[in-house]
PDB file of N, CA and C in Angstrom:
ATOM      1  N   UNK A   1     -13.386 100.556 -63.925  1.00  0.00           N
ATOM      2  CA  UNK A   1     -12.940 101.610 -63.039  1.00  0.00           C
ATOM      3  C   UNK A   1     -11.722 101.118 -62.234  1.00  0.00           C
ATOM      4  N   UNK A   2     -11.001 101.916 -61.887  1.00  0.00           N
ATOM      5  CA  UNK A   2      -9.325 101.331 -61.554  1.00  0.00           C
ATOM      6  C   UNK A   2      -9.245 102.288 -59.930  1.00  0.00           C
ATOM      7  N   UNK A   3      -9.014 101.076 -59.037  1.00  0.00           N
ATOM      8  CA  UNK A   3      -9.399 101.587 -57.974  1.00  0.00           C
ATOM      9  C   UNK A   3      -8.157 101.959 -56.979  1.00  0.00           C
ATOM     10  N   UNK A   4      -8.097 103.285 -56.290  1.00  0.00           N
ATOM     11  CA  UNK A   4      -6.787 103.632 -55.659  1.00  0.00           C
ATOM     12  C   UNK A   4      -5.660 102.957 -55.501  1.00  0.00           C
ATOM     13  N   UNK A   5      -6.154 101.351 -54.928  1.00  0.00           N
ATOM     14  CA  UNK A   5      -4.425 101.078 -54.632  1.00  0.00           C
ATOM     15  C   UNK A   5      -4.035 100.263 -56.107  1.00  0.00           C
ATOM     16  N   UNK A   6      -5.046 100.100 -57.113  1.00  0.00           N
ATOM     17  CA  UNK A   6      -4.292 100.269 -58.199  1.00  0.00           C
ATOM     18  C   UNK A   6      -3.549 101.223 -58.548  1.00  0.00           C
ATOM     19  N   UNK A   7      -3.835 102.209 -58.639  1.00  0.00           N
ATOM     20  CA  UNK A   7      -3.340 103.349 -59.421  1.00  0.00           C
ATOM     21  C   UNK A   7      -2.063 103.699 -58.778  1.00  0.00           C
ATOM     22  N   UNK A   8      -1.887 103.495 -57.310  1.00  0.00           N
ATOM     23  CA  UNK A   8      -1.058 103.757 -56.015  1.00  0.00           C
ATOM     24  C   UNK A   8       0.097 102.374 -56.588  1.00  0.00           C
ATOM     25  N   UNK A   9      -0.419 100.946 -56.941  1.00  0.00           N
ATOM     26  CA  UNK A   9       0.651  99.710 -57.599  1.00  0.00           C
ATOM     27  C   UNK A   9       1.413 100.463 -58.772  1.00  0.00           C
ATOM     28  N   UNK A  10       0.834 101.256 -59.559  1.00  0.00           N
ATOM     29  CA  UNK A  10       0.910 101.104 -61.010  1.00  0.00           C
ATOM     30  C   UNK A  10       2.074 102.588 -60.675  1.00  0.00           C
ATOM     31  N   UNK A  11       1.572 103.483 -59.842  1.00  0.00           N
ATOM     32  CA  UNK A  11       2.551 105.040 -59.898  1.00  0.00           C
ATOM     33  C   UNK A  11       3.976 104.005 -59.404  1.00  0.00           C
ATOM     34  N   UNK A  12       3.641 103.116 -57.903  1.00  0.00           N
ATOM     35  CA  UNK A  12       4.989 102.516 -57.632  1.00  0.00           C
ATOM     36  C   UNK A  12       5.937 102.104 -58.484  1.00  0.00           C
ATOM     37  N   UNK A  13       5.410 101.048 -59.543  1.00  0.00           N
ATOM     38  CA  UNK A  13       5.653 100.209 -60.369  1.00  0.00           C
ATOM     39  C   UNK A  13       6.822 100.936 -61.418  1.00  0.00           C
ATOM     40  N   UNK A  14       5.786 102.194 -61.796  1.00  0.00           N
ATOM     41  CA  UNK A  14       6.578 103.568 -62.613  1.00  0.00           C
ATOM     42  C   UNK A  14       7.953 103.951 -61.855  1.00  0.00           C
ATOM     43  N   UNK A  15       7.671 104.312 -60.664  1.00  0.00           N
ATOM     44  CA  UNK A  15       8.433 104.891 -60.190  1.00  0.00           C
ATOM     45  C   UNK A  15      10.071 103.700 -59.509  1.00  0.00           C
ATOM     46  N   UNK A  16       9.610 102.708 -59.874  1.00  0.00           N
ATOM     47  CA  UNK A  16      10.630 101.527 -59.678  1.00  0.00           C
ATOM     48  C   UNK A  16      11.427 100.920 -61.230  1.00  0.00           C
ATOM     49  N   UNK A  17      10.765 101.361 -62.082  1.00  0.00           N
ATOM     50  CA  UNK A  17      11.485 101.472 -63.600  1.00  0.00           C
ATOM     51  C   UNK A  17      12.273 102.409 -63.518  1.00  0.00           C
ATOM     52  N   UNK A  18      11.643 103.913 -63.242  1.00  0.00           N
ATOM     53  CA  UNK A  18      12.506 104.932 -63.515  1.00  0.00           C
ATOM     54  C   UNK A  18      14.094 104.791 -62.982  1.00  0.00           C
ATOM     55  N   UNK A  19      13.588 104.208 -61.631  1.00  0.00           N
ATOM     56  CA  UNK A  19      14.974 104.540 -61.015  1.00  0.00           C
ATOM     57  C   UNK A  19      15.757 103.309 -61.071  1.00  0.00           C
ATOM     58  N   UNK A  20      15.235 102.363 -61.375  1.00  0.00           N
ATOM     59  CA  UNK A  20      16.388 101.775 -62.148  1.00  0.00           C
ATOM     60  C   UNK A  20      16.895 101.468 -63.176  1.00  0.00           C
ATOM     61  N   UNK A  21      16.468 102.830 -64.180  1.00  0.00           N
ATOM     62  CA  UNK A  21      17.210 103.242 -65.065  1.00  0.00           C
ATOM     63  C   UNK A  21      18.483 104.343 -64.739  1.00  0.00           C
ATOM     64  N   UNK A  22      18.609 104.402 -63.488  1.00  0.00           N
ATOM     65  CA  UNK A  22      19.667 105.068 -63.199  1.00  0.00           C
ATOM     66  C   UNK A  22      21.210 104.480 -62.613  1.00  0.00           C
ATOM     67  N   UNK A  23      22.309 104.794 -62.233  1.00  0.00           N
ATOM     68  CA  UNK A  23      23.373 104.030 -62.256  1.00  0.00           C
ATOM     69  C   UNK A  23      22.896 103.676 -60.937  1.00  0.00           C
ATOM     70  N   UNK A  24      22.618 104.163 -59.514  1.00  0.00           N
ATOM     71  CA  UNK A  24      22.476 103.815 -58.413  1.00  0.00           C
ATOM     72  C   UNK A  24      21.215 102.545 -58.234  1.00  0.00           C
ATOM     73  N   UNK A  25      20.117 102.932 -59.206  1.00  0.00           N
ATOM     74  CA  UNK A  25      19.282 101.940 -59.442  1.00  0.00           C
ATOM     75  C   UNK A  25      19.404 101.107 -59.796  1.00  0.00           C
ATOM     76  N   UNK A  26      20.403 100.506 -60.968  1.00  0.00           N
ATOM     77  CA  UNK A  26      20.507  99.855 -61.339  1.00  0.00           C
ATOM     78  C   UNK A  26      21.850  98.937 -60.372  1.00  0.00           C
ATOM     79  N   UNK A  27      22.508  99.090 -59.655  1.00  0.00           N
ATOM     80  CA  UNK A  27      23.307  98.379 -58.960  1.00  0.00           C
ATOM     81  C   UNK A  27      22.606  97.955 -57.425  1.00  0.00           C
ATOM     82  N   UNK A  28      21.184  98.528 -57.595  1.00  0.00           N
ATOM     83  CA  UNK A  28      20.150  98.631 -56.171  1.00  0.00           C
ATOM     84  C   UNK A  28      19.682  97.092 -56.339  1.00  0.00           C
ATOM     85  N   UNK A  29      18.955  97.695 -57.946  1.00  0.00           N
ATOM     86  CA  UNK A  29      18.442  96.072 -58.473  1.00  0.00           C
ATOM     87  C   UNK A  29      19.682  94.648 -58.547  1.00  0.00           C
ATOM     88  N   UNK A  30      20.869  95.135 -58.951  1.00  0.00           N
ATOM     89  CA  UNK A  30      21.856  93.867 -59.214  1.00  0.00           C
ATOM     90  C   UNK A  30      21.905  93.143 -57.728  1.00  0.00           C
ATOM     91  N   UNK A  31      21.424  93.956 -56.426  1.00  0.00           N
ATOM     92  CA  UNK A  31      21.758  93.402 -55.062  1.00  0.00           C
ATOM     93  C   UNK A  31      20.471  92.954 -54.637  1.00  0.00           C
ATOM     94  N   UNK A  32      19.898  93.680 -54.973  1.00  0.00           N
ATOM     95  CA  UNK A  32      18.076  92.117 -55.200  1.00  0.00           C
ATOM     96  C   UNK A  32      18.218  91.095 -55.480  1.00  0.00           C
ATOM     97  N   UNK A  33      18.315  91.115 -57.281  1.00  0.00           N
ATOM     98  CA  UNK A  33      18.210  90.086 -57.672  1.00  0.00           C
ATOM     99  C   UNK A  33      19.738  89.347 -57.498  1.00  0.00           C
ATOM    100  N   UNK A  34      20.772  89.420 -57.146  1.00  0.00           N
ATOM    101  CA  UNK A  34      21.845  88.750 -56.712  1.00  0.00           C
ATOM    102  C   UNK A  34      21.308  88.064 -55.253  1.00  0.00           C
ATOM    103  N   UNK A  35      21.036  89.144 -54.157  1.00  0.00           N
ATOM    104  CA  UNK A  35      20.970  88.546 -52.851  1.00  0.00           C
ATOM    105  C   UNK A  35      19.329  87.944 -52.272  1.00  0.00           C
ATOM    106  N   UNK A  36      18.692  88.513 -53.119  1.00  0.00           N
ATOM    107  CA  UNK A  36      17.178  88.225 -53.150  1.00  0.00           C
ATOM    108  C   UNK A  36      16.725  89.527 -51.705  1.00  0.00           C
ATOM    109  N   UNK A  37      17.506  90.351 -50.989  1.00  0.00           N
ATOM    110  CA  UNK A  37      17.037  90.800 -50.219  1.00  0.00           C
ATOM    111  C   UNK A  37      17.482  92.496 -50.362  1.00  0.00           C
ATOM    112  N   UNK A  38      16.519  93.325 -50.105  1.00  0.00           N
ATOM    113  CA  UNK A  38      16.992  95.101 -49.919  1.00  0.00           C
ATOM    114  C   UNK A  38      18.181  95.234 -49.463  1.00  0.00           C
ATOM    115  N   UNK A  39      18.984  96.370 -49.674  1.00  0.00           N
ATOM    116  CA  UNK A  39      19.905  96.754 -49.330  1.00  0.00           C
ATOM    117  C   UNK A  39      19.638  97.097 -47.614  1.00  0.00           C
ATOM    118  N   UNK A  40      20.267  97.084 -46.570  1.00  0.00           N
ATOM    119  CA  UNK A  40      20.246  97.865 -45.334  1.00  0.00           C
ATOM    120  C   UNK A  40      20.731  98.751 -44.948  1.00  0.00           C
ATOM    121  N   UNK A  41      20.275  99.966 -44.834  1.00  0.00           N
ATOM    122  CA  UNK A  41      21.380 100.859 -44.189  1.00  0.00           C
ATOM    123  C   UNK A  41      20.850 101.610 -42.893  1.00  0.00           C
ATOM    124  N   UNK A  42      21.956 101.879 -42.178  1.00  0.00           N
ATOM    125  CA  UNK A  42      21.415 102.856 -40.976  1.00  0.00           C
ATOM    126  C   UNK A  42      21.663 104.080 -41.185  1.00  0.00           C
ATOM    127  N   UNK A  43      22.433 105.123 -42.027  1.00  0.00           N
ATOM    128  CA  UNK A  43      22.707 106.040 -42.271  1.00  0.00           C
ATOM    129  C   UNK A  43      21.842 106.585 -42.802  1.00  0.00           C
ATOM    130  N   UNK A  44      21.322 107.742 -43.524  1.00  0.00           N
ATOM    131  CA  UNK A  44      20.874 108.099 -44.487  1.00  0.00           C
ATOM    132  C   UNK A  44      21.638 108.530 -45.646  1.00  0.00           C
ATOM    133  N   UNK A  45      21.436 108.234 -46.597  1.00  0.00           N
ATOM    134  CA  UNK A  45      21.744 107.983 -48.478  1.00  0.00           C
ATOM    135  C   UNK A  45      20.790 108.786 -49.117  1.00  0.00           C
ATOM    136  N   UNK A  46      21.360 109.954 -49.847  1.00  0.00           N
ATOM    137  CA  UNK A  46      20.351 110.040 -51.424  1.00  0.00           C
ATOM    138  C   UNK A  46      20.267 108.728 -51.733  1.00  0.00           C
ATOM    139  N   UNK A  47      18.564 108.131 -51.976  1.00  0.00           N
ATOM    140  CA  UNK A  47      18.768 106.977 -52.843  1.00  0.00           C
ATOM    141  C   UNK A  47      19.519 107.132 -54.541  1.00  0.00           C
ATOM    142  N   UNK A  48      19.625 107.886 -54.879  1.00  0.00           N
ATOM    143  CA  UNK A  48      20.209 108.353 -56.333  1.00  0.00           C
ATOM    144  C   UNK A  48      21.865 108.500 -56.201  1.00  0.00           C
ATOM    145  N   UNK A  49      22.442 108.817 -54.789  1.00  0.00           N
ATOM    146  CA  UNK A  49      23.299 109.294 -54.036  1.00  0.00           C
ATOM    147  C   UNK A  49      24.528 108.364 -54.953  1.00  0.00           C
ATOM    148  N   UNK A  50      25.981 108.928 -55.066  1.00  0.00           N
ATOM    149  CA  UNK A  50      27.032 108.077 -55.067  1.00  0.00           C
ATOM    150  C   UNK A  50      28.045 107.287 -53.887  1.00  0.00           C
ATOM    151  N   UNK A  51      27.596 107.820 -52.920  1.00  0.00           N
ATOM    152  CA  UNK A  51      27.482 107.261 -51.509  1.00  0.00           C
ATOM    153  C   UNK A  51      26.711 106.018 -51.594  1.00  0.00           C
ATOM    154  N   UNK A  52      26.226 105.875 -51.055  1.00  0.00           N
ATOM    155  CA  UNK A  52      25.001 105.110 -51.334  1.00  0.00           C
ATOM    156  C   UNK A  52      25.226 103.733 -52.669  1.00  0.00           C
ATOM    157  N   UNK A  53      25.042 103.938 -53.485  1.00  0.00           N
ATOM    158  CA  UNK A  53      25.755 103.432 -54.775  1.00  0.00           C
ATOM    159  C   UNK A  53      27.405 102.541 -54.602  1.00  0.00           C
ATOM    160  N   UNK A  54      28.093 103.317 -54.088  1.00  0.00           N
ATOM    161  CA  UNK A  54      28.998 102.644 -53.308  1.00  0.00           C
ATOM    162  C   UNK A  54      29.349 101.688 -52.685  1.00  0.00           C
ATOM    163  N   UNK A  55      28.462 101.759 -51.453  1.00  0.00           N
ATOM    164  CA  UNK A  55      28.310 101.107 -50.193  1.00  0.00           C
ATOM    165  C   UNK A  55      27.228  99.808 -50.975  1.00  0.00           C
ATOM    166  N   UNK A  56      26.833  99.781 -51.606  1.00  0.00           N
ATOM    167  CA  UNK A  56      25.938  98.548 -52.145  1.00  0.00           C
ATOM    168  C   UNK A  56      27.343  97.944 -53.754  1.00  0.00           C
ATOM    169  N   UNK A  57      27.728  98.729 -53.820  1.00  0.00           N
ATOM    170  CA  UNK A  57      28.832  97.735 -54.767  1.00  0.00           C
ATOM    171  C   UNK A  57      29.984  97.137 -54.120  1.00  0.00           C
ATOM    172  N   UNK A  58      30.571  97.710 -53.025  1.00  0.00           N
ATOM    173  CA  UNK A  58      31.097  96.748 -52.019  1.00  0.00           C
ATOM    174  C   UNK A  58      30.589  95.820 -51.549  1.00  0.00           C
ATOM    175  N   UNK A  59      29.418  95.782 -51.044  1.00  0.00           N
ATOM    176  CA  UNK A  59      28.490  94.790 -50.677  1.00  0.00           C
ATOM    177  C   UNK A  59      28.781  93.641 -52.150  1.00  0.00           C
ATOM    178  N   UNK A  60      28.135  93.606 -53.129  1.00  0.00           N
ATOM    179  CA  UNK A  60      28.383  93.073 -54.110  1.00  0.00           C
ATOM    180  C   UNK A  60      29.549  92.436 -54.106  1.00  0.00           C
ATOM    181  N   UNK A  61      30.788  93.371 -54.144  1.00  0.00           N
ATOM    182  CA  UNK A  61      32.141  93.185 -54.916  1.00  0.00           C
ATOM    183  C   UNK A  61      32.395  92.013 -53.550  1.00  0.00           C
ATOM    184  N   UNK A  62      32.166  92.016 -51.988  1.00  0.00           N
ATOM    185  CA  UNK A  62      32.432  91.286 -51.086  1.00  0.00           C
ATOM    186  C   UNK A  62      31.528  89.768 -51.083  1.00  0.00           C
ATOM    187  N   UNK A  63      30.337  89.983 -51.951  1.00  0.00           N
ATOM    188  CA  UNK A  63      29.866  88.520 -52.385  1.00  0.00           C
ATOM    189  C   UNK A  63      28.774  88.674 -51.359  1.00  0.00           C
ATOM    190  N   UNK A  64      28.365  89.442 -50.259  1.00  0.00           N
ATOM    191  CA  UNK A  64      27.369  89.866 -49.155  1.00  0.00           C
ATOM    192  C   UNK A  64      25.987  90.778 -48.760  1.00  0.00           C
ATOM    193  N   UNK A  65      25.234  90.482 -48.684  1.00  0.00           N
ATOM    194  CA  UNK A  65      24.311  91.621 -48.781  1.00  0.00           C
ATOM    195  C   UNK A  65      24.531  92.805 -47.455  1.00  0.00           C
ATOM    196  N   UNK A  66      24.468  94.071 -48.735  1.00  0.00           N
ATOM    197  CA  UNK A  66      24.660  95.147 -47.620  1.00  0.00           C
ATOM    198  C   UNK A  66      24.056  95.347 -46.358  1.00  0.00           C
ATOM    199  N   UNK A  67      24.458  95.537 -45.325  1.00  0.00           N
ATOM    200  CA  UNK A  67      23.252  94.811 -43.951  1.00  0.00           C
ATOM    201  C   UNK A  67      23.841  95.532 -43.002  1.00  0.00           C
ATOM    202  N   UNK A  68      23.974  97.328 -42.510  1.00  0.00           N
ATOM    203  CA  UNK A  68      24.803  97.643 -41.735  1.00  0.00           C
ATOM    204  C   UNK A  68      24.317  97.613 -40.257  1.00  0.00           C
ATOM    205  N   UNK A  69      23.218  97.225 -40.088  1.00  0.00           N
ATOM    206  CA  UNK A  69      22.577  96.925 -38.508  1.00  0.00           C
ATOM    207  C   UNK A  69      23.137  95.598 -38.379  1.00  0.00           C
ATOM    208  N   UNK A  70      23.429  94.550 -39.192  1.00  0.00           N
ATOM    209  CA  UNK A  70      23.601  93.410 -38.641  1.00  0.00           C
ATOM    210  C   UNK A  70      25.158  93.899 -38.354  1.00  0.00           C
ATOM    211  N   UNK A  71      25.917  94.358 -39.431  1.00  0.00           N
ATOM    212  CA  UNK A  71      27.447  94.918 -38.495  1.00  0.00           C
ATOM    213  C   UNK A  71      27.919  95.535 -37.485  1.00  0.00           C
ATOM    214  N   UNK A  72      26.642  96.024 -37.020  1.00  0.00           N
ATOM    215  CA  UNK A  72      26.921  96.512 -35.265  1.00  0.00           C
ATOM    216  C   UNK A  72      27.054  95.611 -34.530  1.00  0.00           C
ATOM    217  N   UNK A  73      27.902  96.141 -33.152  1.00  0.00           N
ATOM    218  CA  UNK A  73      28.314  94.722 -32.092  1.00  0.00           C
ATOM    219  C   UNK A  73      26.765  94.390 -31.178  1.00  0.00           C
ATOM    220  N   UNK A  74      26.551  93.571 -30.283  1.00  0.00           N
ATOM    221  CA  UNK A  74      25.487  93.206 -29.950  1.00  0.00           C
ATOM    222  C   UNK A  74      25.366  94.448 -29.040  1.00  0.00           C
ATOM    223  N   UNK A  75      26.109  95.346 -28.778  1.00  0.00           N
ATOM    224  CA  UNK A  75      26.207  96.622 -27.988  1.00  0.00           C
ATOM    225  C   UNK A  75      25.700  97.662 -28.727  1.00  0.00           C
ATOM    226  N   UNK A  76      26.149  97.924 -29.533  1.00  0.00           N
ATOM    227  CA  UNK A  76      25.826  99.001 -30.592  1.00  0.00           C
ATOM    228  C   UNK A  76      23.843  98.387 -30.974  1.00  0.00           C
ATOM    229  N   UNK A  77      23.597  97.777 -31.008  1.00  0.00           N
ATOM    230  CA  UNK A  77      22.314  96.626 -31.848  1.00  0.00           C
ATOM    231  C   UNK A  77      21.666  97.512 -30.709  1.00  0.00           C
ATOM    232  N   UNK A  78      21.724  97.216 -29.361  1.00  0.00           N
ATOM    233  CA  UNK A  78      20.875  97.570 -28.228  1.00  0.00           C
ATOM    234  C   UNK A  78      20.624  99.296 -27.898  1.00  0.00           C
ATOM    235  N   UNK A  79      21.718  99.452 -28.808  1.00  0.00           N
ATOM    236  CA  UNK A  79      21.860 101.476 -28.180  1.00  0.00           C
ATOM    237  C   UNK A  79      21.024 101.853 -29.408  1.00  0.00           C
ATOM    238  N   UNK A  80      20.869 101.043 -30.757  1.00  0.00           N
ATOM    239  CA  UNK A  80      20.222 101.713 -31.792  1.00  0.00           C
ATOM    240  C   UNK A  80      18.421 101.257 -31.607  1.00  0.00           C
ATOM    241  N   UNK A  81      18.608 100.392 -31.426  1.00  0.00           N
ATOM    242  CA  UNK A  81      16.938  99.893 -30.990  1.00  0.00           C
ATOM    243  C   UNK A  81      16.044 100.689 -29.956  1.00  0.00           C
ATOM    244  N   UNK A  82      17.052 101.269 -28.934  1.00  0.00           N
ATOM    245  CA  UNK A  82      16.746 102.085 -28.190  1.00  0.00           C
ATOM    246  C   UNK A  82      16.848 103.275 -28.620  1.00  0.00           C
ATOM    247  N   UNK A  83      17.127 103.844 -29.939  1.00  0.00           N
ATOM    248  CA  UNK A  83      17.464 105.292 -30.080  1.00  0.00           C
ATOM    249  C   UNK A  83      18.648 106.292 -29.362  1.00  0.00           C
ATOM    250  N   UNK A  84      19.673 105.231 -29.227  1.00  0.00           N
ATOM    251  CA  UNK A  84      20.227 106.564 -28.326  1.00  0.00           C
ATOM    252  C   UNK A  84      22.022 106.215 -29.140  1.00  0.00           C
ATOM    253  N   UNK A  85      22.146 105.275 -30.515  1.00  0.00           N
ATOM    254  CA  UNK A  85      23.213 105.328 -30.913  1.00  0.00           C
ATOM    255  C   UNK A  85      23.011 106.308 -32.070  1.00  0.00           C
ATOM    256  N   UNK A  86      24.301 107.555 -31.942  1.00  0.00           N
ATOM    257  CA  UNK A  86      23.886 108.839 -32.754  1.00  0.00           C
ATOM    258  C   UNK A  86      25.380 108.304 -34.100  1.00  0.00           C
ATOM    259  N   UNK A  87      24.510 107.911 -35.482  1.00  0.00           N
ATOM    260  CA  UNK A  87      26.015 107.509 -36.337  1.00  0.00           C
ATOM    261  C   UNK A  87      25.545 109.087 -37.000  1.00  0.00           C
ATOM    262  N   UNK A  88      27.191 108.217 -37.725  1.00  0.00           N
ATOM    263  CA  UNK A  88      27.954 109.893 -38.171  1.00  0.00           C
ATOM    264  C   UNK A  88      27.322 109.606 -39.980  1.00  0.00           C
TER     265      UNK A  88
END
């Protein structure tokens, strides 16, 4: 018998093939396994998005993992932690 958070590993698992069989997925994965760490963003992205896709191949093409909270100034860091920095 195969018990929920199996089935809950195994839908993930699916659902982490699929999408990186896609172009955005697949340049998601090249910044994993290149940087060993997730992409960061503070914006919101279609994950499928060409936005998105973008902003992680610069990351790449700059040799860096995408990390846009760590690119805020120690000013900006404090207004977003607090909720009150509104990005565009």
């Amino acid at each position: 018998m195969t018990s929920k958070h199996e089935k809950i590993k195994a839908m993930q698992e699916k659902r982490n093939r699929e999408y990186y069989t896609t172009q955005t997925g697949a340049v998601y994965r090249r910044h994993l396994d290149e940087f060993g760490v997730k992409p960061v963003t503070l914006a919101w992205y279609d994950p499928r998005g060409s936005e998105y896709r973008k902003a992680i191949q610069r990351a790449l093409k700059e040799g860096k993992p995408l990390n846009e909270y760590e690119a805020l100034s120690a000013q900006d860091k404090k207004e977003f932690d607090a909720g009150k920095l509104m990005l565009d």
